[in-house]
N, C-alpha and C. Protein backbone atom coordinates (compact mmCIF):
# COMPACT_ATOMS: atom_id res chain seq x y z
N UNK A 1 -0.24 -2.82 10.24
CA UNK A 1 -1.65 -2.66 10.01
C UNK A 1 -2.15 -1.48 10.83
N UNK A 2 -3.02 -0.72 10.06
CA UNK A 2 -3.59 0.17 10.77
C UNK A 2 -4.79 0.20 11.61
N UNK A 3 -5.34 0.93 12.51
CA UNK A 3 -6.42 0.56 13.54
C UNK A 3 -7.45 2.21 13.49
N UNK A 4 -8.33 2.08 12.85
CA UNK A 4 -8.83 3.51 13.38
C UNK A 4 -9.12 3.66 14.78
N UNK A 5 -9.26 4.79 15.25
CA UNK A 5 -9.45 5.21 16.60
C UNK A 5 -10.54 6.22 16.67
N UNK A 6 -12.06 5.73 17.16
CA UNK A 6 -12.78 6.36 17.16
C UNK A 6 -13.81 6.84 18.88
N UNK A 7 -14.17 7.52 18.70
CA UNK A 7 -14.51 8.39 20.17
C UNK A 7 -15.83 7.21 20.58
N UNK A 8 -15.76 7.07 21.19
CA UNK A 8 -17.05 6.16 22.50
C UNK A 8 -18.48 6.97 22.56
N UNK A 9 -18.55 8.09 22.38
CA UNK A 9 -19.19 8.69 22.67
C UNK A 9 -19.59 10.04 21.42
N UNK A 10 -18.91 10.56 20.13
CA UNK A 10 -19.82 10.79 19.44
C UNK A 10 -19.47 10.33 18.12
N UNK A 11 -18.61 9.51 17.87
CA UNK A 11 -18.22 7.90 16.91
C UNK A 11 -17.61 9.27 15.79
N UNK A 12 -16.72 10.51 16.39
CA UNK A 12 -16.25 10.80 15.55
C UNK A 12 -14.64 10.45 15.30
N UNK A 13 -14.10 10.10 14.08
CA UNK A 13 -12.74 8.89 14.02
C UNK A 13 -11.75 10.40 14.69
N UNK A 14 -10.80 10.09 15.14
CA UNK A 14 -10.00 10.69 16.40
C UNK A 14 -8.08 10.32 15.38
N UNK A 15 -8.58 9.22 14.91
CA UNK A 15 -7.41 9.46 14.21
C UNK A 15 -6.74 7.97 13.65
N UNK A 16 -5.60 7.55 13.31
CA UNK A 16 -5.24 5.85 13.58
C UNK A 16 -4.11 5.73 14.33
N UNK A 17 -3.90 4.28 14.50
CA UNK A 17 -3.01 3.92 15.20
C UNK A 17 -2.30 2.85 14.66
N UNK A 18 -0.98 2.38 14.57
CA UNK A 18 -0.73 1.04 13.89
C UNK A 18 -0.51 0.23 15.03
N UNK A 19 -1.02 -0.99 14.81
CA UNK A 19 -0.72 -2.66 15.47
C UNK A 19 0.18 -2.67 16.83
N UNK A 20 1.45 -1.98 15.67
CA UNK A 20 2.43 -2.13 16.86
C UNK A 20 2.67 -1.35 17.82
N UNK A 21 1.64 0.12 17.87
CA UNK A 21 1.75 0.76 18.84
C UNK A 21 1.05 0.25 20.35
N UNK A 22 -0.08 -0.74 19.64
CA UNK A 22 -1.04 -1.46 20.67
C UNK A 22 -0.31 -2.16 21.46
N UNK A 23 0.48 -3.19 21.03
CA UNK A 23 1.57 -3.90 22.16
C UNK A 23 2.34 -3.21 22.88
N UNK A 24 2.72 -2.14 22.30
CA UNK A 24 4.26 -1.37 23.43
C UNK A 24 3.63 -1.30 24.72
N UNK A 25 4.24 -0.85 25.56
CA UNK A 25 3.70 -0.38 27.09
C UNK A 25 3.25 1.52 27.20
N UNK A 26 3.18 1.77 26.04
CA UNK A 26 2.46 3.24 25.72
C UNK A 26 1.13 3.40 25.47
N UNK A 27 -0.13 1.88 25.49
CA UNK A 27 -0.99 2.16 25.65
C UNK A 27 -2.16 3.12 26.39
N UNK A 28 -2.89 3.43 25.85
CA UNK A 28 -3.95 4.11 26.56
C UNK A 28 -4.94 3.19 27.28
N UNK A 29 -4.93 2.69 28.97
CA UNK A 29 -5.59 2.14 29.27
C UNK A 29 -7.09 1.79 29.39
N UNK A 30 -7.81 2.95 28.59
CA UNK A 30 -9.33 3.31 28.81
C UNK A 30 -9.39 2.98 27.26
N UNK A 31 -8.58 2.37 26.42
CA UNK A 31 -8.80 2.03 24.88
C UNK A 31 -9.33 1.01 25.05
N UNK A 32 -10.74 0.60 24.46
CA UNK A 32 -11.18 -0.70 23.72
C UNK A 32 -11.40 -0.91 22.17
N UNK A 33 -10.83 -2.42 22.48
CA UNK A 33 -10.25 -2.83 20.74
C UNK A 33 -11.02 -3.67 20.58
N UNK A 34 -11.67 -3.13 19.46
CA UNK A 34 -12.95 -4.25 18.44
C UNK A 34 -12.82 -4.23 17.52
N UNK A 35 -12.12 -5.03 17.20
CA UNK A 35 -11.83 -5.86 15.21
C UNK A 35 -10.82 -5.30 15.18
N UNK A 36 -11.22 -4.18 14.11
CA UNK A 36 -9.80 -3.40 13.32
C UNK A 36 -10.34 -1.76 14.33
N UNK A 37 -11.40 -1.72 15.04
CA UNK A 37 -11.26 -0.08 15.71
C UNK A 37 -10.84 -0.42 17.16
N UNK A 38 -10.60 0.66 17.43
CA UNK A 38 -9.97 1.25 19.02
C UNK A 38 -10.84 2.75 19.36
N UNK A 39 -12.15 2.34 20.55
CA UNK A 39 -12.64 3.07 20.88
C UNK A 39 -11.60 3.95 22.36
N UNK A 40 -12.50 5.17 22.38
CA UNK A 40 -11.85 5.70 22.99
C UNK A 40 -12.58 7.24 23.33
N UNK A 41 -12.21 7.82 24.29
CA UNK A 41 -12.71 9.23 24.29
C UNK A 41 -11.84 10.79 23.37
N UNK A 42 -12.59 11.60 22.97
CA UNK A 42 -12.04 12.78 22.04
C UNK A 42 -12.10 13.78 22.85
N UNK A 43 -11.24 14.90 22.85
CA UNK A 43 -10.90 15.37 24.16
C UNK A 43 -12.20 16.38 23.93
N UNK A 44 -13.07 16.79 22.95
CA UNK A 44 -13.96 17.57 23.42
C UNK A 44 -15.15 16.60 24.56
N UNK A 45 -15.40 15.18 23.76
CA UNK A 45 -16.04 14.79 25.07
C UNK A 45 -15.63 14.62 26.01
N UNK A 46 -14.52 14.18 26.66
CA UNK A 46 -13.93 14.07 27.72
C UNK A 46 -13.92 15.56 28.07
N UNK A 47 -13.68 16.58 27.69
CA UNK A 47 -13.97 18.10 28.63
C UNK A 47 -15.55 18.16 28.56
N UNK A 48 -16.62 18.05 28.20
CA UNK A 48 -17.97 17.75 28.44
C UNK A 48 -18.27 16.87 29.78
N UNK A 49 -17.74 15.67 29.85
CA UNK A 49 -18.14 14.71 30.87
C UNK A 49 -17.16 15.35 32.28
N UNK A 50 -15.94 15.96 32.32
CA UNK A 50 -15.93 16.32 33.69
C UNK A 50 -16.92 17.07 34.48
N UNK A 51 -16.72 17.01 35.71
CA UNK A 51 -17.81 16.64 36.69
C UNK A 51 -16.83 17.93 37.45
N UNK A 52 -17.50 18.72 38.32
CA UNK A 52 -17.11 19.31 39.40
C UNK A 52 -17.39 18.74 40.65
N UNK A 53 -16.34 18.41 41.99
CA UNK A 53 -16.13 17.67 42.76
C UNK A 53 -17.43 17.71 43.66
N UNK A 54 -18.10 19.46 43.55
CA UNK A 54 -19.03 19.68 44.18
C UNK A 54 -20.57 18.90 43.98
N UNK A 55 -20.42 18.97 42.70
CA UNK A 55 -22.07 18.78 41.67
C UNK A 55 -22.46 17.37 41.98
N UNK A 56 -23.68 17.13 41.85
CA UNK A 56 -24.02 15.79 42.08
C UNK A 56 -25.30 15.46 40.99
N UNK A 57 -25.02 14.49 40.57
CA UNK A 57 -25.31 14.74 38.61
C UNK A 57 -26.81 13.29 39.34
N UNK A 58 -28.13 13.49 38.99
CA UNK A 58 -28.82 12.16 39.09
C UNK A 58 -29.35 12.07 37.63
């Protein structure tokens, strides 16, 4: 069975995944699984949200 995999943050689909990749020990630990999707970050947001060690974001 397949699982889409969509971004957390601008719900664009990132790609799929099947079932059995979810059990192996090759998971992505920052994946959350709801129903049949697997949220997750897309690497343009994830290069958006880094932070420089300096900056201090309120």
């Amino acid at each position: 069975m397949k699982i889409f995999k969509v971004c957390h943050a601008c719900d664009r689909i990132i790609g799929e995944i099947e079932l059995d990749d979810l059990t192996s020990n090759n998971t992505d630990p920052i994946m959350d699984i709801i129903g049949n999707v697997a949220y997750a970050l897309c690497t343009d947001c994830l290069n958006d949200m880094k932070t420089e060690p300096c900056n201090v974001y309120h």
